[in-house]
Protein backbone atom coordinates (compact mmCIF):
# COMPACT_ATOMS: atom_id res chain seq x y z
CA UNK A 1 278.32 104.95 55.20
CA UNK A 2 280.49 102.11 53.18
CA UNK A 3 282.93 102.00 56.37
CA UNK A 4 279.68 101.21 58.47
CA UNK A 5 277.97 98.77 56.00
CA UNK A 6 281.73 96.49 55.79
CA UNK A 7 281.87 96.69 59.97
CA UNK A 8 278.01 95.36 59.70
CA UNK A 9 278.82 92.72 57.39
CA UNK A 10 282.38 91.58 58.68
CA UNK A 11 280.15 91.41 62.27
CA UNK A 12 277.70 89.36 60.47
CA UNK A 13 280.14 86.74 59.43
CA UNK A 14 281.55 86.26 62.85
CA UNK A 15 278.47 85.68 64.59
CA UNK A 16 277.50 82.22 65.25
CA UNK A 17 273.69 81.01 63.49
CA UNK A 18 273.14 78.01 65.57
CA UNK A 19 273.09 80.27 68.85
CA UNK A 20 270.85 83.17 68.04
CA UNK A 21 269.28 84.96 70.71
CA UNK A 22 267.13 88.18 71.44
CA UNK A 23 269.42 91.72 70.68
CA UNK A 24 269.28 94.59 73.29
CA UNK A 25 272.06 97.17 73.25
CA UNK A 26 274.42 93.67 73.23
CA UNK A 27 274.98 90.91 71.25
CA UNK A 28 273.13 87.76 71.90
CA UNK A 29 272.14 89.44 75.93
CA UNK A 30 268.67 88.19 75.40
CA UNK A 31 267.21 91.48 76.31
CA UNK A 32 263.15 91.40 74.93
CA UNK A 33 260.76 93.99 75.72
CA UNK A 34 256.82 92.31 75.98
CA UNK A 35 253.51 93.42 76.77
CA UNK A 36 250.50 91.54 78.04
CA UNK A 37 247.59 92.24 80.01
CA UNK A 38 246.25 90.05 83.42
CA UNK A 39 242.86 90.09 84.97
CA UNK A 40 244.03 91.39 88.33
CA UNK A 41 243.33 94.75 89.67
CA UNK A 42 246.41 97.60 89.55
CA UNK A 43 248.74 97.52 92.51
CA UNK A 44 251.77 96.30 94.03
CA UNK A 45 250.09 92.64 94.08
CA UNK A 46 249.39 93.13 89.76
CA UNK A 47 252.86 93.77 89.61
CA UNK A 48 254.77 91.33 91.57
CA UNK A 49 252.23 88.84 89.73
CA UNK A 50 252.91 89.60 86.61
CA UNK A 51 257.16 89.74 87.41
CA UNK A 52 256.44 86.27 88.79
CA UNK A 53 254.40 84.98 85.82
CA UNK A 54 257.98 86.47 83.13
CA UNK A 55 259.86 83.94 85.83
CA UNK A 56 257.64 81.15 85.08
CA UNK A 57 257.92 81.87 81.16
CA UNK A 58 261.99 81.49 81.77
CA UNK A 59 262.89 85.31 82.36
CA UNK A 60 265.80 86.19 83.98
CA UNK A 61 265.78 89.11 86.11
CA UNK A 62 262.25 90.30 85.23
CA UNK A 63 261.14 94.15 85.61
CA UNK A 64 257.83 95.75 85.18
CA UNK A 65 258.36 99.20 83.44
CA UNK A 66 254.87 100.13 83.10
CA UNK A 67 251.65 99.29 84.50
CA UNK A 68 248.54 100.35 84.39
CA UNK A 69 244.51 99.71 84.82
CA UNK A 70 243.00 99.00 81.57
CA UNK A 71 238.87 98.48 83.12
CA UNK A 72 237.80 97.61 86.57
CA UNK A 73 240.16 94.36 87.60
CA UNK A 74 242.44 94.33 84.31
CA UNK A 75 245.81 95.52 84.32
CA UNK A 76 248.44 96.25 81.49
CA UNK A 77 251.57 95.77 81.87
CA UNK A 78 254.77 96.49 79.71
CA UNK A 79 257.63 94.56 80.88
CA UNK A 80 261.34 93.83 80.15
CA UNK A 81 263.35 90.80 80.57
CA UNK A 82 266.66 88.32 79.46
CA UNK A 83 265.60 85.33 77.99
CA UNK A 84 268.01 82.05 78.45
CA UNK A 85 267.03 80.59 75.15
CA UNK A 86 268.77 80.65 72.31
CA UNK A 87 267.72 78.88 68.63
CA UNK A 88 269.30 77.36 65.44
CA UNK A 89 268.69 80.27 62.76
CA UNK A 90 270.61 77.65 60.60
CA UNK A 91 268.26 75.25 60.23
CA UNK A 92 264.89 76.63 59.80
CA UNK A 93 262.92 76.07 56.89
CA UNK A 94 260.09 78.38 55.71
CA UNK A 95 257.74 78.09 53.27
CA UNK A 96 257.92 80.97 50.52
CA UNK A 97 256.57 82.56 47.39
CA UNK A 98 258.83 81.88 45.17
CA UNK A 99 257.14 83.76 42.40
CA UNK A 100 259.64 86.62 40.78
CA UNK A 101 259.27 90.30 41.44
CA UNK A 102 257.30 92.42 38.67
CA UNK A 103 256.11 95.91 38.00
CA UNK A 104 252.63 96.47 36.73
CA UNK A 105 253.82 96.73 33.71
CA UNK A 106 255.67 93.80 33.65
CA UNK A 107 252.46 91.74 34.93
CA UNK A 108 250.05 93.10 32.22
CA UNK A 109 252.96 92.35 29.38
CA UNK A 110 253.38 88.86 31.16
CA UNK A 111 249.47 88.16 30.49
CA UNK A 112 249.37 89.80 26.94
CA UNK A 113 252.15 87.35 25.86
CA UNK A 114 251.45 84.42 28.03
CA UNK A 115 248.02 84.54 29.00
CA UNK A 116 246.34 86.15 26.49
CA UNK A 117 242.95 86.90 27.60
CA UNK A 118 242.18 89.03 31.02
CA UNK A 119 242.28 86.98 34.44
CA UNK A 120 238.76 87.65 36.26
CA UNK A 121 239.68 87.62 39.69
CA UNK A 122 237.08 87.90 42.70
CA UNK A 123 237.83 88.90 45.60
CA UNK A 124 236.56 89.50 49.81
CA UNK A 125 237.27 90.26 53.21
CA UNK A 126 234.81 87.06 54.17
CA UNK A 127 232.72 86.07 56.97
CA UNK A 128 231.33 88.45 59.69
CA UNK A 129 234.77 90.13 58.94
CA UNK A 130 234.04 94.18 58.33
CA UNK A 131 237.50 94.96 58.02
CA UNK A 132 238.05 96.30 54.12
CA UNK A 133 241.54 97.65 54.39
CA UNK A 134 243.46 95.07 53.07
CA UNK A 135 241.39 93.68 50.21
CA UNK A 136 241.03 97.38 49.29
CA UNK A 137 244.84 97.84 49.35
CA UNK A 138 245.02 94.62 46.93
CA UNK A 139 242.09 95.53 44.96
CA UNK A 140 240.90 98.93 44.39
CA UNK A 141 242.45 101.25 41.78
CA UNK A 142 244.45 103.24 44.40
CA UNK A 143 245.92 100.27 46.12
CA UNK A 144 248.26 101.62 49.00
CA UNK A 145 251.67 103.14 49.24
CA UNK A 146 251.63 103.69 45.66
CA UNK A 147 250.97 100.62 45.07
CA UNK A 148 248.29 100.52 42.34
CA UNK A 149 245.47 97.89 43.29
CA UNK A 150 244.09 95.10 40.85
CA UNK A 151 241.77 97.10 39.35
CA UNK A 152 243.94 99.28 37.34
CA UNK A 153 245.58 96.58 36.29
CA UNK A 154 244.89 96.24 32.32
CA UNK A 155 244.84 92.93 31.94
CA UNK A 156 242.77 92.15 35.51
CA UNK A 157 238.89 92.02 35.74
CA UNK A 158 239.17 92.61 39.31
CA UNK A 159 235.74 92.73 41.59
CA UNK A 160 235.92 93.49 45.23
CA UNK A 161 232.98 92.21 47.06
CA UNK A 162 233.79 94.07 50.37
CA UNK A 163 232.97 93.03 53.88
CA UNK A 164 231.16 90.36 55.60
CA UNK A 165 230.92 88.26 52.21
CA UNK A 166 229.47 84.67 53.46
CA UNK A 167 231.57 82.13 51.57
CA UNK A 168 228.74 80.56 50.03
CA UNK A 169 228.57 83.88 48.19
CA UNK A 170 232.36 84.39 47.66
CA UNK A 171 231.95 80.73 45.69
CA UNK A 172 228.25 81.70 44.22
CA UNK A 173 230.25 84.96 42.43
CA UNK A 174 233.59 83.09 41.47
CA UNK A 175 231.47 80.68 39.47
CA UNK A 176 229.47 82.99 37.69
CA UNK A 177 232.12 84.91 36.64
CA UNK A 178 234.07 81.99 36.13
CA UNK A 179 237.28 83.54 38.17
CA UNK A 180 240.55 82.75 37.69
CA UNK A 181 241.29 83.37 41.27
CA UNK A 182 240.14 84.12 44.66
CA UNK A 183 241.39 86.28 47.04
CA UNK A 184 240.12 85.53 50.83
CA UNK A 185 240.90 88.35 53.15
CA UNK A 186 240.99 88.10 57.04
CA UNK A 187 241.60 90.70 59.35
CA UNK A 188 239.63 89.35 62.77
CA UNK A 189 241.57 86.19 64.46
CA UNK A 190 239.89 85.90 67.75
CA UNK A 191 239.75 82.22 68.73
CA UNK A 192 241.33 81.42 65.40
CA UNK A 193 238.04 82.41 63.84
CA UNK A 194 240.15 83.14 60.53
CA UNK A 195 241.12 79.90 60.14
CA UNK A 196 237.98 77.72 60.47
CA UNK A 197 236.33 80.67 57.53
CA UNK A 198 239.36 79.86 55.74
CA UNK A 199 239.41 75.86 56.07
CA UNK A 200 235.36 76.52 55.20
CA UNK A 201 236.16 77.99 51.65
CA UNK A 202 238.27 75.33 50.67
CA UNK A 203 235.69 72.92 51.66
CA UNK A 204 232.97 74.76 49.90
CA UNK A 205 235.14 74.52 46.78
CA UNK A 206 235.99 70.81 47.10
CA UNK A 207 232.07 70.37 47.39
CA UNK A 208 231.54 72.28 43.73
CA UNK A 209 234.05 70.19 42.41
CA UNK A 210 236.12 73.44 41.21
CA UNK A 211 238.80 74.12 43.70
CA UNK A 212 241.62 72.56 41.29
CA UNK A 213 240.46 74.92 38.78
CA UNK A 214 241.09 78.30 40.53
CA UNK A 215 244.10 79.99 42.19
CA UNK A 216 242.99 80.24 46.23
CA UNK A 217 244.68 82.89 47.76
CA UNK A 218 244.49 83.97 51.66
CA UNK A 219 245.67 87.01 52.91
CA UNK A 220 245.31 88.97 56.76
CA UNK A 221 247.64 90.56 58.72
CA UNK A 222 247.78 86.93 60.73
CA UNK A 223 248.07 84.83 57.24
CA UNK A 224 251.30 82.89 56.78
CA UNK A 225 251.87 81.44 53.23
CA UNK A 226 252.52 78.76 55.37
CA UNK A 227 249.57 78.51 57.09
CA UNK A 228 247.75 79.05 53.80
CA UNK A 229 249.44 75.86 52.18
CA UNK A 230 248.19 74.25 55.57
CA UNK A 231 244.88 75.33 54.68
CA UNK A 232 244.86 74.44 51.45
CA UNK A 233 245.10 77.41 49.73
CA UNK A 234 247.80 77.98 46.81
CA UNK A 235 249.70 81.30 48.37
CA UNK A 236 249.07 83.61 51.80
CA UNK A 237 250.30 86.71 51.76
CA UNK A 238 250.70 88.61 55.06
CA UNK A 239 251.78 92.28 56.28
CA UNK A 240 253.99 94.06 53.92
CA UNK A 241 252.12 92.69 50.77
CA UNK A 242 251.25 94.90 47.68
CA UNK A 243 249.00 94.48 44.79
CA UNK A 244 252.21 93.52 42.12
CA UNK A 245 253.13 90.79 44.45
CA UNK A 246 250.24 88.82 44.72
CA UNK A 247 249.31 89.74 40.81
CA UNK A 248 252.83 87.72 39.82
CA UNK A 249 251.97 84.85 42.31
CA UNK A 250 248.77 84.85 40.22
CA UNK A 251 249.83 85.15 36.48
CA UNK A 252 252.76 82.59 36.81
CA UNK A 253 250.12 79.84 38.77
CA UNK A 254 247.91 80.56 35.72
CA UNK A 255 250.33 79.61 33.49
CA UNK A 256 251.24 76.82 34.95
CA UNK A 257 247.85 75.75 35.42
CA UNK A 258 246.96 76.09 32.11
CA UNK A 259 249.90 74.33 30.66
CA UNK A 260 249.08 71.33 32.65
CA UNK A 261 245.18 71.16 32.78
């Protein structure tokens, strides 16, 4: 296992960062596997269309591994190609939480000695959005994984407004309960119908006059924390996010916030 991991990383030094490009079974061949769907009906016709439309998109040597008719004059196809781009993994910049890893423990410690009173923090998945699954997994007791949610947090006055919350009553709650924090889930992104409910809470805020006063936070299986920043919301947290992580994003914005009212 150690002989492996020094191979790995003696590879790793000897590759080149400002010519990165997909990984197959070779380094740097380009290889990418992609999936899509067309409106044509199944046949040879959906197939040679669809290897046509990879050489458009800058394929090389295209191949259609799979196709099949989803619905009457739809077909899915799985595909394979090389791609003949290659990017500068050197110089991009991305936008991160910066906030340092803590337990539960930890958290509810970091609020009894800097804090010093319980953070009430309100929270929905917003919109005609029915999807619960990951405010639940932020918010409720069980959280996921093992991953205890907000709720059994000691220190947290968490309430989880479910599904298909309307902003107006997202903001209606926070200010009668005179939250902390927010927490704006979004599962649905058809037509980018995430981000205008999104850019719609921050405006709704701005209108009250309270959106400097509490700690916005987006979060969706789509949501960037760059795209929340964009949006004007403080942190986004996306797939792979657990109830500790976006408690320490809170409790250290708090603290800031309240040194510097």
């Amino acid at each position: 296992m150690s002989g492996y991991s020094l191979e790995k990383n003696a590879h790793s030094r000897e590759l080149d960062l400002t010519k990165v490009k997909p990984y197959g079974d070779t380094m740097n061949d380009g290889k990418v596997q992609l999936s899509f769907t067309l409106p044509v009906p199944a046949g040879p016709e959906a197939d040679a269309a669809a290897k046509l439309l990879l050489k458009k998109m800058g394929f090389k040597e295209p191949q259609i591994v799979f196709s099949k008719e989803m619905t009457t004059g739809f077909t899915f196809f799985v595909a394979y190609g090389e791609s003949v781009h290659a990017i500068d993994y050197s110089s991009i910049k991305v936008q991160k939480i910066t906030a340092e890893k803590m337990t539960m423990e930890e958290i509810d410690a970091f609020i009894d000695e800097r804090i010093r009173r319980k953070i009430v923090i309100v929270g929905a998945s917003t919109g005609t959005d029915a999807h619960t699954v990951g405010i639940d997994a932020i918010m409720n007791m069980k959280g996921f994984a093992g991953h205890y949610g907000l709720e059994r947090y000691r220190n947290f006055e968490a309430y989880n407004m479910g599904s298909q919350v309307q902003n107006e009553e997202l903001v209606a709650k926070a200010i009668e309960l005179k939250a902390d924090a927010i927490l704006a889930s979004q599962t649905v992104t058809a037509k980018n119908v995430h981000v205008k409910n999104l850019a719609n809470l921050v405006e709704l805020l701005e209108a009250e006059g309270i959106r400097k006063n509490i700690i916005l936070v987006a979060g969706g299986a789509r949501i960037t924390h760059e795209l929340a920043k964009e949006l004007g919301y403080d942190a986004g947290f996306g797939p792979g996010s657990f109830a500790e992580d976006v408690a320490a994003f809170i409790v250290h914005q708090l603290e800031s916030m309240l040194a510097n009212p």
